[in-house]
Protein backbone atom coordinates (compact mmCIF):
# COMPACT_ATOMS: atom_id res chain seq x y z
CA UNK A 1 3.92 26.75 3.03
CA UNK A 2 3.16 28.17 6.63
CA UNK A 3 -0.38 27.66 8.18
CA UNK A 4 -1.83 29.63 10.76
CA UNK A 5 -4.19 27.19 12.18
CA UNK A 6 -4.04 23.53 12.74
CA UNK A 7 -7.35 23.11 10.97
CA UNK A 8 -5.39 24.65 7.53
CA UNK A 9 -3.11 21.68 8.04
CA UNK A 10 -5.44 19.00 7.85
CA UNK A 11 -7.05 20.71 4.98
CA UNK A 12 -3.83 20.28 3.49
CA UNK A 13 -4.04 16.94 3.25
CA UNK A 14 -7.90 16.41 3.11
CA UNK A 15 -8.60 18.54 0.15
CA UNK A 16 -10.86 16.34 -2.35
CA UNK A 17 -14.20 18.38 -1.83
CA UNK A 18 -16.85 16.69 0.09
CA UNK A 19 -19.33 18.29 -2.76
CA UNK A 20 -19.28 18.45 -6.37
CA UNK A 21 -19.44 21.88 -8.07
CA UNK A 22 -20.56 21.15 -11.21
CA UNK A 23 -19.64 24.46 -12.72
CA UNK A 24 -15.89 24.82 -11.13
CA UNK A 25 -13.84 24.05 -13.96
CA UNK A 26 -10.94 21.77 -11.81
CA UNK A 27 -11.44 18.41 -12.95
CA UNK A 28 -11.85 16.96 -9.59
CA UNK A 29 -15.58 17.91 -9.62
CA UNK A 30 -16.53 15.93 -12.38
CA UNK A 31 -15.27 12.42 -11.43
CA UNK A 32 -17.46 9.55 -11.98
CA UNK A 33 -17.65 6.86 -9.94
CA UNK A 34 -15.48 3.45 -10.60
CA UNK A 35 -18.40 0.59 -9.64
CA UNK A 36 -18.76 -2.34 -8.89
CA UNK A 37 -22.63 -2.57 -7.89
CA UNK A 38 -23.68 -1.91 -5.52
CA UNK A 39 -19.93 -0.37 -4.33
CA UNK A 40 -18.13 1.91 -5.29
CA UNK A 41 -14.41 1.15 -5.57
CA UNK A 42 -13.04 4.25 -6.70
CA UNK A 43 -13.34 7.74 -8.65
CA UNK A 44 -12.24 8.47 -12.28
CA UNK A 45 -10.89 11.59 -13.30
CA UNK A 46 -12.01 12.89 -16.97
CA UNK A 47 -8.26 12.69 -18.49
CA UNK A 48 -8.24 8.96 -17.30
CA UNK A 49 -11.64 7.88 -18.54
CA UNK A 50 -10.91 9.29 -21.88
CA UNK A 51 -8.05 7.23 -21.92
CA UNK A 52 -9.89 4.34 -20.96
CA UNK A 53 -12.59 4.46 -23.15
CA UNK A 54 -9.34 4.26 -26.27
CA UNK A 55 -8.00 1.26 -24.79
CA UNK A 56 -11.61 -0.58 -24.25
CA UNK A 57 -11.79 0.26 -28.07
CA UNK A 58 -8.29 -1.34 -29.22
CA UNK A 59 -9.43 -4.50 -27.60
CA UNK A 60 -10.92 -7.44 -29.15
CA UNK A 61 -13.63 -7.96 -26.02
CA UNK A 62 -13.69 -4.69 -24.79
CA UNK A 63 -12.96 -5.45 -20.40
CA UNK A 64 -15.00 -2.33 -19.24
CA UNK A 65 -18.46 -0.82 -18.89
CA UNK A 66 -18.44 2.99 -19.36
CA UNK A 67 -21.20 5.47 -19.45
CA UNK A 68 -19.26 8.68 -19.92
CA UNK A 69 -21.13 11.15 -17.27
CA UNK A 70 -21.78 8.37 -15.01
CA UNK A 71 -19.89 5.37 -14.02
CA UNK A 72 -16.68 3.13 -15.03
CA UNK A 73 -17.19 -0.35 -14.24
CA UNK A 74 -16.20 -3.92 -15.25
CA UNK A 75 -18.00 -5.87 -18.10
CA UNK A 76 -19.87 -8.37 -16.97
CA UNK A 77 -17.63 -11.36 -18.01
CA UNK A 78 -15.10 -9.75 -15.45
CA UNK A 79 -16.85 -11.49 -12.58
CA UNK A 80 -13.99 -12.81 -10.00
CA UNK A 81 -10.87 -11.77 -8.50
CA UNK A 82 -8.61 -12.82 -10.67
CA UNK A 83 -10.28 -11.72 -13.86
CA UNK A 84 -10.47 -8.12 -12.20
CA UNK A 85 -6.68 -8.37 -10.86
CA UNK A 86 -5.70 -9.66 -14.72
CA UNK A 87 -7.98 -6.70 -16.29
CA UNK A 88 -6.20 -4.36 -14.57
CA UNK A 89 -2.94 -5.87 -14.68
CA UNK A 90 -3.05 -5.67 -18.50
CA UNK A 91 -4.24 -2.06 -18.80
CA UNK A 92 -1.82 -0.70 -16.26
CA UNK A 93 1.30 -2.59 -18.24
CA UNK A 94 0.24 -1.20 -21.59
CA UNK A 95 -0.54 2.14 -19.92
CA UNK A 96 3.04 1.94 -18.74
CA UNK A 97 4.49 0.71 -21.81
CA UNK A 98 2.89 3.95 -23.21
CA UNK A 99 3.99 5.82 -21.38
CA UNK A 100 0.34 7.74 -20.83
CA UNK A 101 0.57 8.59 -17.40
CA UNK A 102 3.57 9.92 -15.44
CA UNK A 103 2.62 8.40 -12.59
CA UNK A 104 3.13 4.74 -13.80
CA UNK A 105 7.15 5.67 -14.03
CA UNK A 106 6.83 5.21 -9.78
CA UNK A 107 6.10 1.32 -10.71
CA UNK A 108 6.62 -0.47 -7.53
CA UNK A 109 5.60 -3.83 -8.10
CA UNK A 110 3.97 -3.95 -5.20
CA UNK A 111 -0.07 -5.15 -4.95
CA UNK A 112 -2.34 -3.14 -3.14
CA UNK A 113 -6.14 -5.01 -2.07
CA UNK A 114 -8.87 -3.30 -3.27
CA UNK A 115 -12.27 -4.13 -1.07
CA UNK A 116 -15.74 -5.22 -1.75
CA UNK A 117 -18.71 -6.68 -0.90
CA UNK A 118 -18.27 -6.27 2.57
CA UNK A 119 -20.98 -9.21 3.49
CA UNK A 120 -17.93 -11.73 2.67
CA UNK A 121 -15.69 -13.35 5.12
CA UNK A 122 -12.83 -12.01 2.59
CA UNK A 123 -13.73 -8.84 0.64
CA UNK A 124 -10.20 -8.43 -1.32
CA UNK A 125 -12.10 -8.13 -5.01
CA UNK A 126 -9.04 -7.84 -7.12
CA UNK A 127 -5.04 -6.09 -5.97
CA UNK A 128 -3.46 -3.92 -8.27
CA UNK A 129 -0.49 -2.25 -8.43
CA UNK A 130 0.77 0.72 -5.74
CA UNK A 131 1.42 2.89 -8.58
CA UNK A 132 -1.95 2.96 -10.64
CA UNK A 133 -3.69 3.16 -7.93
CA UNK A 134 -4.42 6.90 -8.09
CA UNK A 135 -5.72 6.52 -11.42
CA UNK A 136 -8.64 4.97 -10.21
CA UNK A 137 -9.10 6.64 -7.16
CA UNK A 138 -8.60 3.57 -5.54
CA UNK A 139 -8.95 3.90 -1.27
CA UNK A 140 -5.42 2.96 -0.02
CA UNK A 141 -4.18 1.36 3.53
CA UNK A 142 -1.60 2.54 5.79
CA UNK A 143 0.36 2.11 9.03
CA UNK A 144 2.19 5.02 10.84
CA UNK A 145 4.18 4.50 13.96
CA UNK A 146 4.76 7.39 16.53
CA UNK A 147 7.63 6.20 18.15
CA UNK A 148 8.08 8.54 21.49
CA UNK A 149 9.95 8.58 24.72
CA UNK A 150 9.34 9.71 28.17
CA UNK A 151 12.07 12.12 29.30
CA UNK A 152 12.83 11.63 32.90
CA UNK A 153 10.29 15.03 33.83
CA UNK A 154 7.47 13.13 31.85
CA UNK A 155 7.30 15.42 29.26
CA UNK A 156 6.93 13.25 26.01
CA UNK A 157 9.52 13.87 23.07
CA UNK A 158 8.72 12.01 19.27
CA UNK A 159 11.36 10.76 17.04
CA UNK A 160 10.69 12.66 13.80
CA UNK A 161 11.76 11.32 10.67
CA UNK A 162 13.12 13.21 7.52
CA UNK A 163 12.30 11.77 4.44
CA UNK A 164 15.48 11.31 1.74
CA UNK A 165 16.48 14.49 -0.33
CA UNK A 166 16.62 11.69 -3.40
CA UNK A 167 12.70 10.18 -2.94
CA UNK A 168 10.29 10.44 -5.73
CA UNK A 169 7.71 11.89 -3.18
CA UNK A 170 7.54 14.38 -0.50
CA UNK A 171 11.66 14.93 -0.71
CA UNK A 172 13.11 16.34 2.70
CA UNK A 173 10.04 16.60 4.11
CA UNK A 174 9.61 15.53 8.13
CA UNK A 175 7.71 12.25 8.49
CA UNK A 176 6.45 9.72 11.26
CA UNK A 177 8.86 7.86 12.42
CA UNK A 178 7.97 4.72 10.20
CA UNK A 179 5.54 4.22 7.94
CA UNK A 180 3.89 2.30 5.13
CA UNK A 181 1.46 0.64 2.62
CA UNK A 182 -0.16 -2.24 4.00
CA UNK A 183 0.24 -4.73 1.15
CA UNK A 184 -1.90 -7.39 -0.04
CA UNK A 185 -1.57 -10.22 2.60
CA UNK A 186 -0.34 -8.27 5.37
CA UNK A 187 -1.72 -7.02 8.24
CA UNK A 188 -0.92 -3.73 9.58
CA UNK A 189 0.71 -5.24 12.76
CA UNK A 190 3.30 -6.81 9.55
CA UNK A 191 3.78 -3.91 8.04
CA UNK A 192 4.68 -2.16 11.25
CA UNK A 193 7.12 -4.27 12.11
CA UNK A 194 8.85 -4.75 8.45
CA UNK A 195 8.92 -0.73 8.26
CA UNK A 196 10.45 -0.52 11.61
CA UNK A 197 13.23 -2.39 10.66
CA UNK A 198 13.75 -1.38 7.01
CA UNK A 199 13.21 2.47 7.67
CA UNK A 200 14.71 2.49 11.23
CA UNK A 201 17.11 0.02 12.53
CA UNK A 202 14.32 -0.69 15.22
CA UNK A 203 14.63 -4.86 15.94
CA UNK A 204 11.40 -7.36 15.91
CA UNK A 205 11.25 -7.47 19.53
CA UNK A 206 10.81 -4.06 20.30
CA UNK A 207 8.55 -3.10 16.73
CA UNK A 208 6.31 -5.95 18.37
CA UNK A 209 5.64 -3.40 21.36
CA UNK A 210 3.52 -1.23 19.02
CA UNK A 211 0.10 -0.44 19.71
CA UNK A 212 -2.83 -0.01 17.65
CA UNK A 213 -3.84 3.49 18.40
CA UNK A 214 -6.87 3.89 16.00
CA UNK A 215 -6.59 5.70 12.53
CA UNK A 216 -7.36 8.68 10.26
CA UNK A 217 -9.03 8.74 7.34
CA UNK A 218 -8.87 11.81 4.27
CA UNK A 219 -8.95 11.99 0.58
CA UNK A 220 -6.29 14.05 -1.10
CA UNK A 221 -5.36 14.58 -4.58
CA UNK A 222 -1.90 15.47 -6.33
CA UNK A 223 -1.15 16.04 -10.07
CA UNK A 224 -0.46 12.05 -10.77
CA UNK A 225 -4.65 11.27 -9.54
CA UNK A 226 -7.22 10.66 -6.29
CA UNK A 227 -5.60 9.27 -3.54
CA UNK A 228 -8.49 8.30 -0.62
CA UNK A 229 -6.10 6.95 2.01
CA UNK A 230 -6.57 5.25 5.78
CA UNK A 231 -3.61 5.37 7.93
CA UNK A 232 -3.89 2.58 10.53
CA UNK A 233 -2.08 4.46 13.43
CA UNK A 234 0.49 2.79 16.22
CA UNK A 235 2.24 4.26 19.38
CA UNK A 236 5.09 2.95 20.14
CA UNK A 237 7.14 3.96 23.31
CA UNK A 238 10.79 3.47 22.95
CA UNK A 239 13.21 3.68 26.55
CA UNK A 240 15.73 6.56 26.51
CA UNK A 241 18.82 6.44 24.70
CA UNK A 242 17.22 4.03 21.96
CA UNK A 243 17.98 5.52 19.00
CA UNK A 244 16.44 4.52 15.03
CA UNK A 245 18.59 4.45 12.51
CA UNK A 246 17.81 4.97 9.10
CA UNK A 247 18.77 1.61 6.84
CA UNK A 248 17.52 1.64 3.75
CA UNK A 249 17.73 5.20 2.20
CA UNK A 250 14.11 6.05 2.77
CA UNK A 251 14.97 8.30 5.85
CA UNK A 252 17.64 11.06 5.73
CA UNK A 253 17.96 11.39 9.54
CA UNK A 254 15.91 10.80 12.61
CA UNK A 255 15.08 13.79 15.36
CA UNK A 256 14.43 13.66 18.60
CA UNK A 257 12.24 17.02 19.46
CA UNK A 258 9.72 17.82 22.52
CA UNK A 259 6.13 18.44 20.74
CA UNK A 260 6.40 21.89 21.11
CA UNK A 261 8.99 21.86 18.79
CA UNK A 262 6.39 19.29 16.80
CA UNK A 263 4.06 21.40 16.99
CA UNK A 264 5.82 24.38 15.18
CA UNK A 265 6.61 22.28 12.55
CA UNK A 266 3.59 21.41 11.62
CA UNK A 267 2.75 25.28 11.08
CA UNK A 268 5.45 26.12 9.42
CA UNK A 269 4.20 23.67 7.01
CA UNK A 270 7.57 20.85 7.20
CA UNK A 271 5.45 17.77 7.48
CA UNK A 272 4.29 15.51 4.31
CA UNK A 273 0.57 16.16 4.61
CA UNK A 274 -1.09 12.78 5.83
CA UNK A 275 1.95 12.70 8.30
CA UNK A 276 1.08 15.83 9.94
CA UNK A 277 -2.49 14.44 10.12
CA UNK A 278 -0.87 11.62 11.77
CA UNK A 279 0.96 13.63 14.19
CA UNK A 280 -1.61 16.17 14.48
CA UNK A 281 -4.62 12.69 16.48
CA UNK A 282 -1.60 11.78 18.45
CA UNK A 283 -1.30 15.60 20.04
CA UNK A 284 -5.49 15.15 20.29
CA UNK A 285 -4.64 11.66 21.89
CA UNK A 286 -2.32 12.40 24.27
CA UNK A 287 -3.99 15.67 25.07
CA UNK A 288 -1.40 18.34 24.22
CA UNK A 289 -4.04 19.62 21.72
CA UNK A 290 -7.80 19.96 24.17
CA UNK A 291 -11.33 21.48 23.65
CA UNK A 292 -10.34 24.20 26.38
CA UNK A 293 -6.91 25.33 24.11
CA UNK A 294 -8.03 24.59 20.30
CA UNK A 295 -10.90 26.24 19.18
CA UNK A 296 -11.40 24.06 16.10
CA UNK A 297 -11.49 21.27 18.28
CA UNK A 298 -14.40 19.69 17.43
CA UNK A 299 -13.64 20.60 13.77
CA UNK A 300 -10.01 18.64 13.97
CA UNK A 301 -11.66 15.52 15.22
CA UNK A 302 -14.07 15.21 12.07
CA UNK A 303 -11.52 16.62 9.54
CA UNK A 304 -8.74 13.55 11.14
CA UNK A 305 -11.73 10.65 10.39
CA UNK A 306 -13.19 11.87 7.05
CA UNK A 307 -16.17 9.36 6.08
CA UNK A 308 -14.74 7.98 2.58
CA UNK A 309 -17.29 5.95 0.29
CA UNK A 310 -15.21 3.11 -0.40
CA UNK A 311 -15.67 -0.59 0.82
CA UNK A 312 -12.81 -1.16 3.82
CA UNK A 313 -11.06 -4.36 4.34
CA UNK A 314 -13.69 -6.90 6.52
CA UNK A 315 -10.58 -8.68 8.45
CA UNK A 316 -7.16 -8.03 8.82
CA UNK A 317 -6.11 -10.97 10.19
CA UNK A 318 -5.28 -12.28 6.66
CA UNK A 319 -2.61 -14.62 7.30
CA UNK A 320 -4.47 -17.08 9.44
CA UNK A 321 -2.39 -16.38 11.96
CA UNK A 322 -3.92 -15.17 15.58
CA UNK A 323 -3.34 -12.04 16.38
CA UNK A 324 -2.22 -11.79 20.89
CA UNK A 325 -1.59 -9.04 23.20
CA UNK A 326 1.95 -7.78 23.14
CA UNK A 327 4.37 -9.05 25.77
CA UNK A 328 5.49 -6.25 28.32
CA UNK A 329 8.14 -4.36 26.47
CA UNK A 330 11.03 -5.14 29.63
CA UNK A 331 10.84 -8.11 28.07
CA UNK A 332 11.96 -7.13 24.45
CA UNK A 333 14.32 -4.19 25.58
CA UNK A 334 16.16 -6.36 27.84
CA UNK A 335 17.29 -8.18 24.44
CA UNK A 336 17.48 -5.24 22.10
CA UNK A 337 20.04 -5.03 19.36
CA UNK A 338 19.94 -1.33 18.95
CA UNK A 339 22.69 1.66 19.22
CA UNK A 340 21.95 3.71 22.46
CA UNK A 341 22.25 6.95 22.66
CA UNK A 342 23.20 8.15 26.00
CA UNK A 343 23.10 12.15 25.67
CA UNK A 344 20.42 14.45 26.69
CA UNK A 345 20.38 15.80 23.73
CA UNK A 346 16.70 17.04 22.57
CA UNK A 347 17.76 16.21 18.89
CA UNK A 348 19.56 13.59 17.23
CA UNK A 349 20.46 12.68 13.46
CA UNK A 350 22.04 9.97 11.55
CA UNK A 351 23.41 10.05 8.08
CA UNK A 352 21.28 7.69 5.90
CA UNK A 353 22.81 5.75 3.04
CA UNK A 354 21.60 7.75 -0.19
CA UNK A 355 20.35 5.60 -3.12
């Protein structure tokens, strides 16, 4: 769908209202809150709380408080982490044995953190899967990588990727150049550099380069639930004639394209929505988008860092491990295992394998 502003973009993407109209119909204005006092952890659709209040009924000691009208939250013999992650566990694997919402067919086995009392030195209060997720309204975590190069002029060009014609999500749609869900356990600088090699061929030594850039924050929902997401975002700046490669099927083909071209993109409505959100701070960032040429400026910069309810994650540095300054990239290029690509091309493309 083609936008005419840049501001219609983000509002693609950002599109859970900031108020409640109690008499609009859509179900998103009458969530209720998922608590866990004094938080709140998520937001509950109607469709889902009526299924939740059947399942807190078939069970012998019933693992939820719920005040239809007001709040979902956990009884209060559900009092630690991993009587919360179990709760859940349970309810999302009968819920997928069900078969009651379409969105548990995505099962990824993969455990997303979901944050507390933000007073502790650790505020993970129970993971749950990737998948139900959006049933709760759960906030999810991010990490995007911008991956750019510097043409010999200066002009800054941005490997684009496109997203497999076979995904479950977003099919054929242009992308960051990597990206993904920060897991339970890892830190975003982790998940950077796992993504960068899984998605696109890009070794360790350069992925390590990356720099934390900031984020952007929204709240979007889809037909499968709420989906308030962060999107930790990283810069990365690759030499010329480095070229990703897609590896693992996630990425049809990677572009290389000057931000005008980015830019029209974007319009033309291409992008996965939080990507072009992505893409849309770095163009703030690296001023190709300014006060004196945009005139919802001011209006991009709040829409990009939305002010979302939920607890956020105290420390990253999870693994115990110290987190240092990157080395200069010379270093890591002089080593780098990666196919170079010596044309002048503006765009280039690689056939992914297809899964």
């Amino acid at each position: 769908m083609p936008f005419e502003t840049l501001n219609q973009v983000i509002q693609d993407a950002d599109k859970f209202p900031h108020e409640f109209d109690p008499k609009n119909p859509d179900e998103v204005h009458h969530t209720i809150p998922f608590r866990m006092h004094p938080h709140i952890v998520g937001r509950v659709l109607p469709s889902v709380v009526a299924r939740l209040i059947e399942y807190n009924q078939a069970q012998s000691t019933p693992p939820f408080e719920i005040v239809e009208g007001s709040h979902v939250s956990f009884a209060y013999w559900v009092n630690n982490f991993d009587q919360r992650t179990q709760v859940m566990k349970d309810l999302l694997d009968t819920w997928r044995e069900m078969k009651t919402f379409n969105v548990l067919a995505g099962w990824r086995n993969e455990k997303f953190p979901v944050f507390g009392d933000a007073t502790r030195e650790d505020n993970t209060a129970f993971v749950v899967e990737r998948a139900g997720a959006p049933l709760f309204g759960i906030s999810q975590f991010g990490a995007h990588l911008n991956a750019f190069v510097r043409d010999t002029d200066g002009s800054i060009k941005m490997w684009v990727a496109r997203r497999s014609r076979t995904k479950q999500t977003w099919p054929g749609m242009l992308d960051n150049c990597v990206a993904g869900g920060v897991a339970w356990q890892q830190t975003t600088r982790e998940t950077i550099v796992r993504e960068c090699n899984e998605e696109a061929s890009i070794p360790h030594e350069i992925a390590e380069q990356a720099r934390n850039a900031g984020a952007v924050t929204y709240f979007t929902y889809t037909h499968h639930g709420l989906v308030p997401e962060t999107q930790y975002v990283y810069d990365l700046q690759l030499p010329l004639g480095v070229t990703p490669t897609p590896q693992d099927g996630e990425v049809e083909c990677f572009y290389l394209w000057s931000l005008d071209q980015v830019r029209e993109t974007l319009l033309n409505g291409e992008w996965k929505p939080n990507c072009a959100l992505v893409m849309i701070d770095f163009l703030m960032r690296h001023s190709i988008i300014t006060a004196d040429t945009e005139p919802d400026y001011i209006d991009l910069t709040y829409r990009l860092h939305r002010r979302l309810e939920f607890p956020t994650p105290r420390k990253q540095i999870i693994t115990g491990k110290p987190l240092t300054a990157p080395a200069p990239f010379a270093a890591a290029t002089a080593n780098a295992n990666v196919n170079a690509n010596t044309s002048t091309n503006t765009t280039a493309a690689s056939t992914a394998t297809v899964l």
